[in-house]
N, C-alpha and C. Protein backbone atom coordinates (compact mmCIF):
# COMPACT_ATOMS: atom_id res chain seq x y z
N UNK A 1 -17.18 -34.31 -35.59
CA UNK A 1 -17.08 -35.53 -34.83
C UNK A 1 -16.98 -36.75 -35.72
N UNK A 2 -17.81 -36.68 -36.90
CA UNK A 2 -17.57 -38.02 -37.93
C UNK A 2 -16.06 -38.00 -37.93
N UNK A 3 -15.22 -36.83 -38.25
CA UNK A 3 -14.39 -37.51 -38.91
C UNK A 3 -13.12 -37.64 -37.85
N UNK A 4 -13.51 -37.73 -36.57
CA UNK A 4 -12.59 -38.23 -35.62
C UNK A 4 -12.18 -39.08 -35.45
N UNK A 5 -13.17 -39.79 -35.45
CA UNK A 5 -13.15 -41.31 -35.29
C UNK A 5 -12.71 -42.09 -36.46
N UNK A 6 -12.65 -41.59 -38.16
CA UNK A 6 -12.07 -42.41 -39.34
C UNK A 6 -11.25 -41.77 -39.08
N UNK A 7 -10.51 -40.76 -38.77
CA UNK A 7 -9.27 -40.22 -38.90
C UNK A 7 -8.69 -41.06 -37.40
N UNK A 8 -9.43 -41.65 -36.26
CA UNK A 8 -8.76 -42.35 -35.23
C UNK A 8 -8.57 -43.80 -35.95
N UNK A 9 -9.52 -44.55 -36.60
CA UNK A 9 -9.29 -45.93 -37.47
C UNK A 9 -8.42 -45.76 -38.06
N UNK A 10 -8.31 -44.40 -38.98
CA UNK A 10 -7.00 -45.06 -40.31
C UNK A 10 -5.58 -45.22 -39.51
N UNK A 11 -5.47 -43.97 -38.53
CA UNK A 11 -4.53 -44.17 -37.79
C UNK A 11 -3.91 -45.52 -37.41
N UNK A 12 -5.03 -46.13 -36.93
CA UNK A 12 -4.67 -47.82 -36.20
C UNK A 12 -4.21 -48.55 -37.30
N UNK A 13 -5.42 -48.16 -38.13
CA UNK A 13 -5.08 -48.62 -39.41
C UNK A 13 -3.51 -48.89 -39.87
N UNK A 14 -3.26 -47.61 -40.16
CA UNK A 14 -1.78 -47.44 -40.68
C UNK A 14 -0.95 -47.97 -39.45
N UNK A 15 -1.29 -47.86 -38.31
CA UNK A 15 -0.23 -48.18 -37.24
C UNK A 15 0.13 -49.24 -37.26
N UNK A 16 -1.19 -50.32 -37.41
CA UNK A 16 -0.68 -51.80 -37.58
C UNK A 16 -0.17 -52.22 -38.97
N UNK A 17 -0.36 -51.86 -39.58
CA UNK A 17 0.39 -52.05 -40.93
C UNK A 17 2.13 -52.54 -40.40
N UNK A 18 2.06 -50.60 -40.27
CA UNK A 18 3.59 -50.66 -39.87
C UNK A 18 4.19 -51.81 -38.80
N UNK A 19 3.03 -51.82 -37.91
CA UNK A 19 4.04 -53.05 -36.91
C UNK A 19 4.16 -54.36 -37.52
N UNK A 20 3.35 -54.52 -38.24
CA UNK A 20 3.60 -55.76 -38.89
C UNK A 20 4.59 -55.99 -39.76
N UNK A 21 4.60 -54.75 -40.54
CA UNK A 21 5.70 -54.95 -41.27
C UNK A 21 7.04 -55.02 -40.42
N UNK A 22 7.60 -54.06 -39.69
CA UNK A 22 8.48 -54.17 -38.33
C UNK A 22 8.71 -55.83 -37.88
N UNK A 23 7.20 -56.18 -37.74
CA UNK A 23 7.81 -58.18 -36.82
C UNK A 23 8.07 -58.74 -38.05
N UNK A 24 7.20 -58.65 -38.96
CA UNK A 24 7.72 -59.94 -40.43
C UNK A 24 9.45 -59.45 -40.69
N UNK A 25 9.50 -58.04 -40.33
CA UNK A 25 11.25 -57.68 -40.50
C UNK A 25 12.20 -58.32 -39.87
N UNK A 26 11.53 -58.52 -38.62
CA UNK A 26 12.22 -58.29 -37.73
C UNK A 26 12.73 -60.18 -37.32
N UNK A 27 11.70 -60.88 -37.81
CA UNK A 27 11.56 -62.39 -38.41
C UNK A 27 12.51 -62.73 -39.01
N UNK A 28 12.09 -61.82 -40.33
CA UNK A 28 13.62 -62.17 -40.97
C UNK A 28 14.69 -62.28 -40.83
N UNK A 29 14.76 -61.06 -40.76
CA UNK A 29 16.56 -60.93 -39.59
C UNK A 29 16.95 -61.73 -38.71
N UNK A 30 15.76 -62.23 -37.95
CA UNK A 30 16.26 -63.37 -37.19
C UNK A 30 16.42 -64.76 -37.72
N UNK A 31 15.71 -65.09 -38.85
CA UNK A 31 15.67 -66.19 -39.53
C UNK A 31 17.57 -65.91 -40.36
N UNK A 32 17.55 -64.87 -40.60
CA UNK A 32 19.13 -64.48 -41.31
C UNK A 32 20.62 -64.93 -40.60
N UNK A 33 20.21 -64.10 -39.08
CA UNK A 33 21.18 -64.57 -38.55
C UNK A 33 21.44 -65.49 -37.66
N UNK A 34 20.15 -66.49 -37.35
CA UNK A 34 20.22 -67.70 -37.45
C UNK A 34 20.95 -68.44 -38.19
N UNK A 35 20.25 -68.58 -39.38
CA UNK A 35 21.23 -69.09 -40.56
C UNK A 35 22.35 -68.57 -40.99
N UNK A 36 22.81 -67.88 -40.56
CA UNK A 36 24.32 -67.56 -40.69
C UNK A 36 25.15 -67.74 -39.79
N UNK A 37 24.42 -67.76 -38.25
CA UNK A 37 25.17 -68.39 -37.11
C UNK A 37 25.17 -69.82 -37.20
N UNK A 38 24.35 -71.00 -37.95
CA UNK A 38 24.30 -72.06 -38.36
C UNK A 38 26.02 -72.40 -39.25
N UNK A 39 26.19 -71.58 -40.47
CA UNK A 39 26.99 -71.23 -41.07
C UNK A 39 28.39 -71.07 -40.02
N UNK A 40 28.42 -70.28 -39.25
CA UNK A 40 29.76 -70.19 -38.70
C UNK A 40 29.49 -71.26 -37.63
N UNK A 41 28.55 -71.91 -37.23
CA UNK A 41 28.71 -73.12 -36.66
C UNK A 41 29.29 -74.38 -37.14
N UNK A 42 29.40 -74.47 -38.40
CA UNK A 42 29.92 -75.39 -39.06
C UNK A 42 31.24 -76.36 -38.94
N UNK A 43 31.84 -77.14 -38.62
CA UNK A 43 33.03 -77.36 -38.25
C UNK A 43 33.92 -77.70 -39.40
N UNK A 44 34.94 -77.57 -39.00
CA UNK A 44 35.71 -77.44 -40.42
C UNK A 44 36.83 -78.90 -40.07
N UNK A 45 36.89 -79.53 -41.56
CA UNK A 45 36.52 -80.61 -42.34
C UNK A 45 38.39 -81.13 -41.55
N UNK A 46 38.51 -82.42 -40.38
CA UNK A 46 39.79 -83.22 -40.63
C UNK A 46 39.68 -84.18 -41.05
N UNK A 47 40.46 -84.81 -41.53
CA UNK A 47 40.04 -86.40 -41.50
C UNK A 47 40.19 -87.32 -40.58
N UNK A 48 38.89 -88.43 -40.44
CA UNK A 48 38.92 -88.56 -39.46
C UNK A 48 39.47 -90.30 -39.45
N UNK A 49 40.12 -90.72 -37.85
CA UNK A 49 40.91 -91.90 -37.86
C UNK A 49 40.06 -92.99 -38.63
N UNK A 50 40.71 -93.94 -39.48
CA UNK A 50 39.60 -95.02 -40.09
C UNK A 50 40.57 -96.38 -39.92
N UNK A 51 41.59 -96.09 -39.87
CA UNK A 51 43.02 -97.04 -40.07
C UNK A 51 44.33 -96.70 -39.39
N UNK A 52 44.60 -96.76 -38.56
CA UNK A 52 45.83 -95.94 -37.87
C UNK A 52 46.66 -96.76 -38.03
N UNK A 53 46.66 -97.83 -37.95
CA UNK A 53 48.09 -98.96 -38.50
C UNK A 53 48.46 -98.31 -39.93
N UNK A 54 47.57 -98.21 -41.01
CA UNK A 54 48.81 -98.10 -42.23
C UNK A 54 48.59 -96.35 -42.43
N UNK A 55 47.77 -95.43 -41.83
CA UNK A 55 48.09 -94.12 -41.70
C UNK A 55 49.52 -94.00 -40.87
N UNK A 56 50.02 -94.63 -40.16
CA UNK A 56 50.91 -94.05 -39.44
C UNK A 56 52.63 -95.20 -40.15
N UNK A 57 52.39 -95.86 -40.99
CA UNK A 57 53.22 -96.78 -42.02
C UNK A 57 53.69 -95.46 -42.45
N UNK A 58 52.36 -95.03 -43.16
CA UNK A 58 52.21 -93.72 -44.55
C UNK A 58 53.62 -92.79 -43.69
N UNK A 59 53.04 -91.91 -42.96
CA UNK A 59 53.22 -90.74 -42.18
C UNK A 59 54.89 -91.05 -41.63
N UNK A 60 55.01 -92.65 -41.56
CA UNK A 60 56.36 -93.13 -40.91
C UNK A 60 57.70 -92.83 -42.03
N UNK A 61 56.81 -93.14 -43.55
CA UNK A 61 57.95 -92.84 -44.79
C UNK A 61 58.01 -92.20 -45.16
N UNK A 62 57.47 -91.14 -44.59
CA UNK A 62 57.78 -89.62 -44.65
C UNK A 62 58.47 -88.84 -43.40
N UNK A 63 59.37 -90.09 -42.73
CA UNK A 63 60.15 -89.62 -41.12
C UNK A 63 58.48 -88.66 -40.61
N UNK A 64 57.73 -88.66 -40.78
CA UNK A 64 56.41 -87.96 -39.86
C UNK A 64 55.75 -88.21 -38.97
N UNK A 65 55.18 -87.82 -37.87
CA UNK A 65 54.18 -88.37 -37.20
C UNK A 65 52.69 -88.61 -37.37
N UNK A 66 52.02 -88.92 -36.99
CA UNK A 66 50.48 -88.96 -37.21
C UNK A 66 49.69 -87.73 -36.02
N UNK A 67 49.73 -86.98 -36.48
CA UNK A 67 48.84 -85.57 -35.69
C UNK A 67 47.53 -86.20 -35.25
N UNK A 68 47.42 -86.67 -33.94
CA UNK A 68 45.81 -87.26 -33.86
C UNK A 68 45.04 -86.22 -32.90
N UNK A 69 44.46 -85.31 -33.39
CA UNK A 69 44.01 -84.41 -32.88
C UNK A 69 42.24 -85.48 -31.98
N UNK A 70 42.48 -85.12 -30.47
CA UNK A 70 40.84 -85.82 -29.88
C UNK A 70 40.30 -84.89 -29.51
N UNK A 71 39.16 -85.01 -30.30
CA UNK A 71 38.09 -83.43 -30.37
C UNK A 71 37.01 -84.28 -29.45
N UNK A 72 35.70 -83.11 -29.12
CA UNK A 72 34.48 -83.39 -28.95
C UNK A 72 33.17 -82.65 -30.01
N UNK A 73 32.27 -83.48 -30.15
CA UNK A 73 31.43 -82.66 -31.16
C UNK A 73 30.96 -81.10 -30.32
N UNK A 74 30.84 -80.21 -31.04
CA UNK A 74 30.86 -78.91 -30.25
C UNK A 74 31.65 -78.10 -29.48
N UNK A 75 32.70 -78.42 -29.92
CA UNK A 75 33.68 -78.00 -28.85
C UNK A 75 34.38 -76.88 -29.91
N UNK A 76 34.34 -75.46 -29.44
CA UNK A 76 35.08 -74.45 -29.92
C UNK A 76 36.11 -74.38 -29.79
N UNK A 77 36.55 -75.11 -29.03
CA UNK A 77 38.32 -74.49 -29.12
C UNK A 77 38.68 -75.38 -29.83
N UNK A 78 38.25 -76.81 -30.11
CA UNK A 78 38.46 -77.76 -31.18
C UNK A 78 38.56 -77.33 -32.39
N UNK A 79 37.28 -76.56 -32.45
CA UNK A 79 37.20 -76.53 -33.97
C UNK A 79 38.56 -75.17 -33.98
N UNK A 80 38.53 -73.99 -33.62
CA UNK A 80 39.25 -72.72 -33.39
C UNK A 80 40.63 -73.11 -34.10
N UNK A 81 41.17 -74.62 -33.27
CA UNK A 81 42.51 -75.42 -33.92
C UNK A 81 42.65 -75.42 -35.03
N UNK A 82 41.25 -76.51 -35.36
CA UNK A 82 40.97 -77.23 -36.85
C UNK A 82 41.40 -75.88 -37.72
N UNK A 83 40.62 -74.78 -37.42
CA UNK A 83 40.59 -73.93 -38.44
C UNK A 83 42.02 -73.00 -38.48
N UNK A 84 42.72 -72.78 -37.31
CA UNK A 84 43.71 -71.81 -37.42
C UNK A 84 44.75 -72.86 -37.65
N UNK A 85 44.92 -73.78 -37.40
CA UNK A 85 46.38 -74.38 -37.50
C UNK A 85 46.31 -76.05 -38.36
N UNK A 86 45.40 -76.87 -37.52
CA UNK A 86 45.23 -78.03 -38.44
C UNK A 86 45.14 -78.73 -39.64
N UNK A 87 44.37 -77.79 -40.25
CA UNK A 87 44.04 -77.99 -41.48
C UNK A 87 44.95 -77.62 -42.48
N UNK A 88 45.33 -76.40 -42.22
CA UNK A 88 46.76 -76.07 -42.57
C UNK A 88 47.81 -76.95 -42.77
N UNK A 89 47.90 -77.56 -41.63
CA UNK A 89 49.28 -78.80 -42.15
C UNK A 89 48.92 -79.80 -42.82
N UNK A 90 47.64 -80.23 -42.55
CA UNK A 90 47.12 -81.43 -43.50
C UNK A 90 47.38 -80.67 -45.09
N UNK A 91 46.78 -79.37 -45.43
CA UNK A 91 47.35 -78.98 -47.15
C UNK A 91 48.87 -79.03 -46.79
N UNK A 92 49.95 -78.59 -45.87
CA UNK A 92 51.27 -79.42 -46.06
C UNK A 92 51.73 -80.57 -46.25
N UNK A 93 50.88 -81.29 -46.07
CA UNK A 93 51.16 -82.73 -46.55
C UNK A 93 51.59 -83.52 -45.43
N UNK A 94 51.31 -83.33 -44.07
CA UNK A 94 50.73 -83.64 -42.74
C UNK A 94 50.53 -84.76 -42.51
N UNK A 95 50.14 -85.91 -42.09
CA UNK A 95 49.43 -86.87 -41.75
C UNK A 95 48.68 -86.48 -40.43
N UNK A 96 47.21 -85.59 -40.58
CA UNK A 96 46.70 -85.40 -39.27
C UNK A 96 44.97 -86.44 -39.35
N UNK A 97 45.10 -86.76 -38.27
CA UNK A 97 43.55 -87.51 -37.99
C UNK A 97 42.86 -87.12 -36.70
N UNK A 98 41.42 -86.85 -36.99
CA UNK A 98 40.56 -86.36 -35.80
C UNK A 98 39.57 -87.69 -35.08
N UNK A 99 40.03 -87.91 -33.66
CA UNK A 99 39.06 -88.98 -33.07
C UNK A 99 38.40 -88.32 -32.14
N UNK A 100 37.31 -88.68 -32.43
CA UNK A 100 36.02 -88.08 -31.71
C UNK A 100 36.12 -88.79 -30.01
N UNK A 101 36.82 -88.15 -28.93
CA UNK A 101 36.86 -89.22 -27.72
C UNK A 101 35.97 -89.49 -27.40
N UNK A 102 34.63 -89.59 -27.84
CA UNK A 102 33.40 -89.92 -26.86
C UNK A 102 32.67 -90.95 -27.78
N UNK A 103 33.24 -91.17 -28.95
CA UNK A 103 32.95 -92.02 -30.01
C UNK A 103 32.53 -93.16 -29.94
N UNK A 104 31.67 -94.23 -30.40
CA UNK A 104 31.98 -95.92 -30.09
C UNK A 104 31.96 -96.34 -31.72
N UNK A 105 32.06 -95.27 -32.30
CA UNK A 105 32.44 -95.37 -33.80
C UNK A 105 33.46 -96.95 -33.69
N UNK A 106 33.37 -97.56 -34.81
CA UNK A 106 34.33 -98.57 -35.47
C UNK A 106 35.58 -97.83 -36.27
N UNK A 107 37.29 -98.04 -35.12
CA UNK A 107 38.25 -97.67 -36.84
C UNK A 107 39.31 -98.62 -36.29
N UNK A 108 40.45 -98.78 -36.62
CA UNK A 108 41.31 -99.58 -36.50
C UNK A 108 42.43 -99.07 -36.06
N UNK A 109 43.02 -99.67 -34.59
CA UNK A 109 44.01 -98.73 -34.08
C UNK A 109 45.61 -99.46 -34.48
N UNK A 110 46.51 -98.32 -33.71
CA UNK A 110 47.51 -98.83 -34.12
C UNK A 110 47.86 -100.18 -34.29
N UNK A 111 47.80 -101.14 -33.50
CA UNK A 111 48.14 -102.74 -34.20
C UNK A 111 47.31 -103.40 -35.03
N UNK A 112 46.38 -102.50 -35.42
CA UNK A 112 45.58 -103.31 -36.64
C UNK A 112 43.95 -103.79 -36.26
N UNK A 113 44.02 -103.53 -34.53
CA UNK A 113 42.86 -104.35 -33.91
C UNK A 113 41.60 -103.45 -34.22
N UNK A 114 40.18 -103.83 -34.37
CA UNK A 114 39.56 -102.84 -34.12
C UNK A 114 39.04 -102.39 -32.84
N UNK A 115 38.95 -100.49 -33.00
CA UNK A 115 39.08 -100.01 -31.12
C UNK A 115 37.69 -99.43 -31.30
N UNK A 116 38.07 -98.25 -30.52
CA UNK A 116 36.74 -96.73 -30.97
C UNK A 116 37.28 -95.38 -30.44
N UNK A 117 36.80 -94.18 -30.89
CA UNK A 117 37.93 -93.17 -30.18
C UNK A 117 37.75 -93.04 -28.86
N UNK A 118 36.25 -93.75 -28.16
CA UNK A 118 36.38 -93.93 -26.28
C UNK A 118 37.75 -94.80 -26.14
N UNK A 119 38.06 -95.81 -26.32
CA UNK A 119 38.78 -96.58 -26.24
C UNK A 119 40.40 -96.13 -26.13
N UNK A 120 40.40 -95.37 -27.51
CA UNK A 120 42.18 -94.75 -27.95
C UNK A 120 41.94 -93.54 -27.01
N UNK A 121 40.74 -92.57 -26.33
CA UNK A 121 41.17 -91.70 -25.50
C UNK A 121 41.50 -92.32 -24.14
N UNK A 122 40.66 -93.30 -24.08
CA UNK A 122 41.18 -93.91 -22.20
C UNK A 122 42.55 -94.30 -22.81
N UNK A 123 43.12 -95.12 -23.23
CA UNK A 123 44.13 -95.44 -23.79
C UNK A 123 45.26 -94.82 -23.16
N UNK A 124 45.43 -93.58 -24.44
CA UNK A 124 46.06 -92.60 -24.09
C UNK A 124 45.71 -91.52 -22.93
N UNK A 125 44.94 -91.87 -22.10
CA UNK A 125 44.50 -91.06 -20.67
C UNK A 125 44.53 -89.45 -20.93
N UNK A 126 43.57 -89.30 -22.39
CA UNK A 126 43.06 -88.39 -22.91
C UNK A 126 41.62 -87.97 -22.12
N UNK A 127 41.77 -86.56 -21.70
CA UNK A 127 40.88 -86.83 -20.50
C UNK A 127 39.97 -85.20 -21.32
N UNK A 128 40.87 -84.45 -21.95
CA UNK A 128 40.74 -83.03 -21.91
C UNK A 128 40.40 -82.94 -23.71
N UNK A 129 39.58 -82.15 -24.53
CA UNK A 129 39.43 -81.36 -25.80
C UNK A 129 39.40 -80.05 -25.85
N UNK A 130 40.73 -80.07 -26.46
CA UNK A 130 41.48 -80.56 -27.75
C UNK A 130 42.85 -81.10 -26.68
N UNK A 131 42.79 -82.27 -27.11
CA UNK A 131 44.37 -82.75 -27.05
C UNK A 131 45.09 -83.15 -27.87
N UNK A 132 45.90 -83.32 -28.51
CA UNK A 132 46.79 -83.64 -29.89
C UNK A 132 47.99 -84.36 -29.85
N UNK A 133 48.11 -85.41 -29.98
CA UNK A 133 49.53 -86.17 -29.74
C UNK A 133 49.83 -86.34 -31.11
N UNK A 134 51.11 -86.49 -30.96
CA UNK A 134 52.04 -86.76 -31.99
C UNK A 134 52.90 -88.30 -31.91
N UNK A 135 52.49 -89.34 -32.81
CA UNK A 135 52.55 -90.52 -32.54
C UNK A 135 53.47 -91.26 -33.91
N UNK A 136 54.68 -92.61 -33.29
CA UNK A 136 55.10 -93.07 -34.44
C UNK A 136 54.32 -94.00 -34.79
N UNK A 137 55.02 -95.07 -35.41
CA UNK A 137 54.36 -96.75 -35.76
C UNK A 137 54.56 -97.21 -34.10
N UNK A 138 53.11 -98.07 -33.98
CA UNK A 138 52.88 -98.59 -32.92
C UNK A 138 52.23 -97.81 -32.22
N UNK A 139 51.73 -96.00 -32.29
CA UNK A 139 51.17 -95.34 -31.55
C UNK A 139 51.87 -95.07 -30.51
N UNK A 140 53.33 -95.31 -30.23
CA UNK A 140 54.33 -94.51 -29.44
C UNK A 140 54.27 -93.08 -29.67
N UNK A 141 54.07 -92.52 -28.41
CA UNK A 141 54.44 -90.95 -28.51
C UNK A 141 55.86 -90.29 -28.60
N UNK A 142 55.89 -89.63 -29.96
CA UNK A 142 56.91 -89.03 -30.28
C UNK A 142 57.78 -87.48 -29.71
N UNK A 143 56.62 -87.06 -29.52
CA UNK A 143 56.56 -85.67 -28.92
C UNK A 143 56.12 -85.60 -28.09
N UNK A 144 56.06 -84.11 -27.54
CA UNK A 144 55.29 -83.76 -26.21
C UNK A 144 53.55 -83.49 -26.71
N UNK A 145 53.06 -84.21 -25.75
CA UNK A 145 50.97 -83.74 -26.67
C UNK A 145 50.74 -82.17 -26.10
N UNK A 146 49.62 -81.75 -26.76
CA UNK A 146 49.73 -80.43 -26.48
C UNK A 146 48.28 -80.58 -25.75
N UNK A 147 47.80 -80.02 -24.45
CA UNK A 147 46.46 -80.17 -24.26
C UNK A 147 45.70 -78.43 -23.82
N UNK A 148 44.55 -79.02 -24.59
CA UNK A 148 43.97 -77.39 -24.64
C UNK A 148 44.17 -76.47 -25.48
N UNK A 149 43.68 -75.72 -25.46
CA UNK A 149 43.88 -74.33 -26.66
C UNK A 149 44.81 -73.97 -26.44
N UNK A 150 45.41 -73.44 -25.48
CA UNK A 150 46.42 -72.59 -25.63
C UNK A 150 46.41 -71.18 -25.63
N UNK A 151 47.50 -70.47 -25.78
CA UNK A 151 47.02 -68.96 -26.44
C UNK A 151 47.43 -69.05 -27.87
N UNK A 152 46.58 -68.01 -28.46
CA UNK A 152 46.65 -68.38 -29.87
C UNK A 152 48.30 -67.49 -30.70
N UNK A 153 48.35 -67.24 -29.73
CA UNK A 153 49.46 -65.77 -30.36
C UNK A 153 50.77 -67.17 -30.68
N UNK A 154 51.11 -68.22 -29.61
CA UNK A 154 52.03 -68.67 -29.04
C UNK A 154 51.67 -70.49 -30.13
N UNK A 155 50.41 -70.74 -29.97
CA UNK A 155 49.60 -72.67 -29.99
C UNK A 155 50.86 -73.11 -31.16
N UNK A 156 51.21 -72.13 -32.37
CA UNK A 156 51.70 -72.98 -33.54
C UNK A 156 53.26 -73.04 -32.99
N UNK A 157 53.77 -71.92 -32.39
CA UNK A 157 55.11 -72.48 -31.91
C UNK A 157 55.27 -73.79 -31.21
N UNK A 158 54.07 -73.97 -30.37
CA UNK A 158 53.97 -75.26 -30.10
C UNK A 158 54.02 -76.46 -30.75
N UNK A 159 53.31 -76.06 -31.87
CA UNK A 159 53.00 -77.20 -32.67
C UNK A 159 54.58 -77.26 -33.20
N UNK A 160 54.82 -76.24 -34.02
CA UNK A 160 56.46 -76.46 -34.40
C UNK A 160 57.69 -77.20 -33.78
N UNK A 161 57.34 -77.27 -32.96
CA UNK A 161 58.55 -77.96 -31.26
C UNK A 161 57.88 -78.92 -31.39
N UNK A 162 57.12 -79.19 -31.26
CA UNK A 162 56.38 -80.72 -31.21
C UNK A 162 56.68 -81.56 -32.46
N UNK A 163 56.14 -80.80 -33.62
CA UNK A 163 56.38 -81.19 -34.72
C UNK A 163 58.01 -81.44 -35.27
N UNK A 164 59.07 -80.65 -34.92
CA UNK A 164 60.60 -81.05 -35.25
C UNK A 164 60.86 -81.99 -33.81
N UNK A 165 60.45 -82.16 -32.70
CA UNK A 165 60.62 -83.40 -31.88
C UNK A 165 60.28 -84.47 -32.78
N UNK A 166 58.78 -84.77 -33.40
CA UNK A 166 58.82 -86.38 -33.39
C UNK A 166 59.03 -86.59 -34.64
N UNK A 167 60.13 -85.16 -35.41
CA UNK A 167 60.67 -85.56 -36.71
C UNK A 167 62.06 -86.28 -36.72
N UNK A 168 62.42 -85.70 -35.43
CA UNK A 168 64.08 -86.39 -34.95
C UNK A 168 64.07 -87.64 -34.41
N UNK A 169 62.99 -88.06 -33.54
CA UNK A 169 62.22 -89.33 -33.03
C UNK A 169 62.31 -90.17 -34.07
N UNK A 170 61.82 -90.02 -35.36
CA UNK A 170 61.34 -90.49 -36.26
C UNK A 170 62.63 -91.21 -37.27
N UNK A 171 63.86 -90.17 -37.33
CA UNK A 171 64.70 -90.45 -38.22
C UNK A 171 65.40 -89.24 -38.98
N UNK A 172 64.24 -88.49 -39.46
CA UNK A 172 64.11 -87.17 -39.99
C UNK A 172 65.71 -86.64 -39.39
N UNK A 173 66.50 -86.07 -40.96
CA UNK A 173 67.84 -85.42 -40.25
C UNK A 173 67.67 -83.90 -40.29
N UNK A 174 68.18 -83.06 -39.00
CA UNK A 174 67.65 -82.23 -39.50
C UNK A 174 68.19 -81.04 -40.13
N UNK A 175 67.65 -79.84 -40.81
CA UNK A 175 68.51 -79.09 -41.86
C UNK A 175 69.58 -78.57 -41.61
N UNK A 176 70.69 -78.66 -42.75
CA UNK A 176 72.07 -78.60 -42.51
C UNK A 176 72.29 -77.12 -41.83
N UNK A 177 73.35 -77.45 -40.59
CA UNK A 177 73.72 -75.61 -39.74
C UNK A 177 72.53 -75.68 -38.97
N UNK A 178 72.23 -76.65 -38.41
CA UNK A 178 71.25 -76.48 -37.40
C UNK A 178 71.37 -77.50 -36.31
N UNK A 179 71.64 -77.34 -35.18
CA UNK A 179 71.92 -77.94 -34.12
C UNK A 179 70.68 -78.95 -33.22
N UNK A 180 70.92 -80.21 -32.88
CA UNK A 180 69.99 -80.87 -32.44
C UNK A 180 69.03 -80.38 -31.35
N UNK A 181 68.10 -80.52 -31.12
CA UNK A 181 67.50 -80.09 -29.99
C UNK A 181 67.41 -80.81 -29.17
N UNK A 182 67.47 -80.60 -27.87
CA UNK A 182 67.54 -81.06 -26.55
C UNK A 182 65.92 -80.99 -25.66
């Protein structure tokens, strides 16, 4: 009978050991993929409007438009853009800018005045994120805006049509053996 009962303690003994070790594990892991879901939470990097009068000068002497992508903070299909297609053209040498529509941030809109991106989304009767217009000097729309995600198989053909619209808008001639678009 003595040794029932130390052989029933060590048991517990050892039992709680183990569970403890199990939750401090099990802690971790959650502390891990926390912080790694933090990590893919991250939004990935546009630049954002500060000057749209001489960004869109810039973007103009290059026959280009100004890509003004209007995001919201948190918004996945925003970022989904940023990362599959946006950013991308900005390393092409792009002129793209991100306005936050819910913003009362200070930047300077097309005529030079200062606005905020609430302001340039009522404006442009930007109602929806992600919407993306394609704009000359003066913030005239060049192209067709694209609103919403899209499907992803299809979003960059979009962008492409959009993008050779407000290159022809613009001045831009386009490559020889290739017929205007309508």
């Amino acid at each position: 009978m003595l040794r029932l009962p130390s052989l029933f303690s060590s048991f517990h003994a050892a039992k709680g050991l183990r569970l403890r070790a199990v939750l401090q594990g099990a802690w971790v892991a959650a502390g891990l993929a926390l912080g790694l879901a933090g990590l893919a939470q991250a939004e990935t990097y546009l630049p954002p409007a500060r000057d749209l009068q001489s960004t869109a000068a810039q973007a103009a002497a290059r026959h280009q438009p100004v890509v003004v992508m209007f995001s919201l903070p948190g918004c996945t299909y925003c970022e989904r853009l940023r990362k599959s297609t946006y950013q991308w053209l900005v390393k092409d040498g792009y002129v793209v800018r991100q306005v936050e529509m819910d913003s009362s941030d200070r930047l300077l809109g097309f005529d030079g005045k200062p606005t905020t991106g609430k302001a340039l989304a009522r404006h442009y009767g930007v109602k929806l994120a992600p919407t993306v217009l394609f704009l000359g000097p003066g913030g005239r729309e060049v192209a067709e805006r694209l609103e919403g995600a899209g499907q992803p198989d299809f979003y960059g053909a979009f962008v492409d049509r959009a993008l050779k619209q407000a290159e022809l808008a613009l001045g831009a001639r386009p490559p020889v053996g290739t017929a205007p678009q309508s």
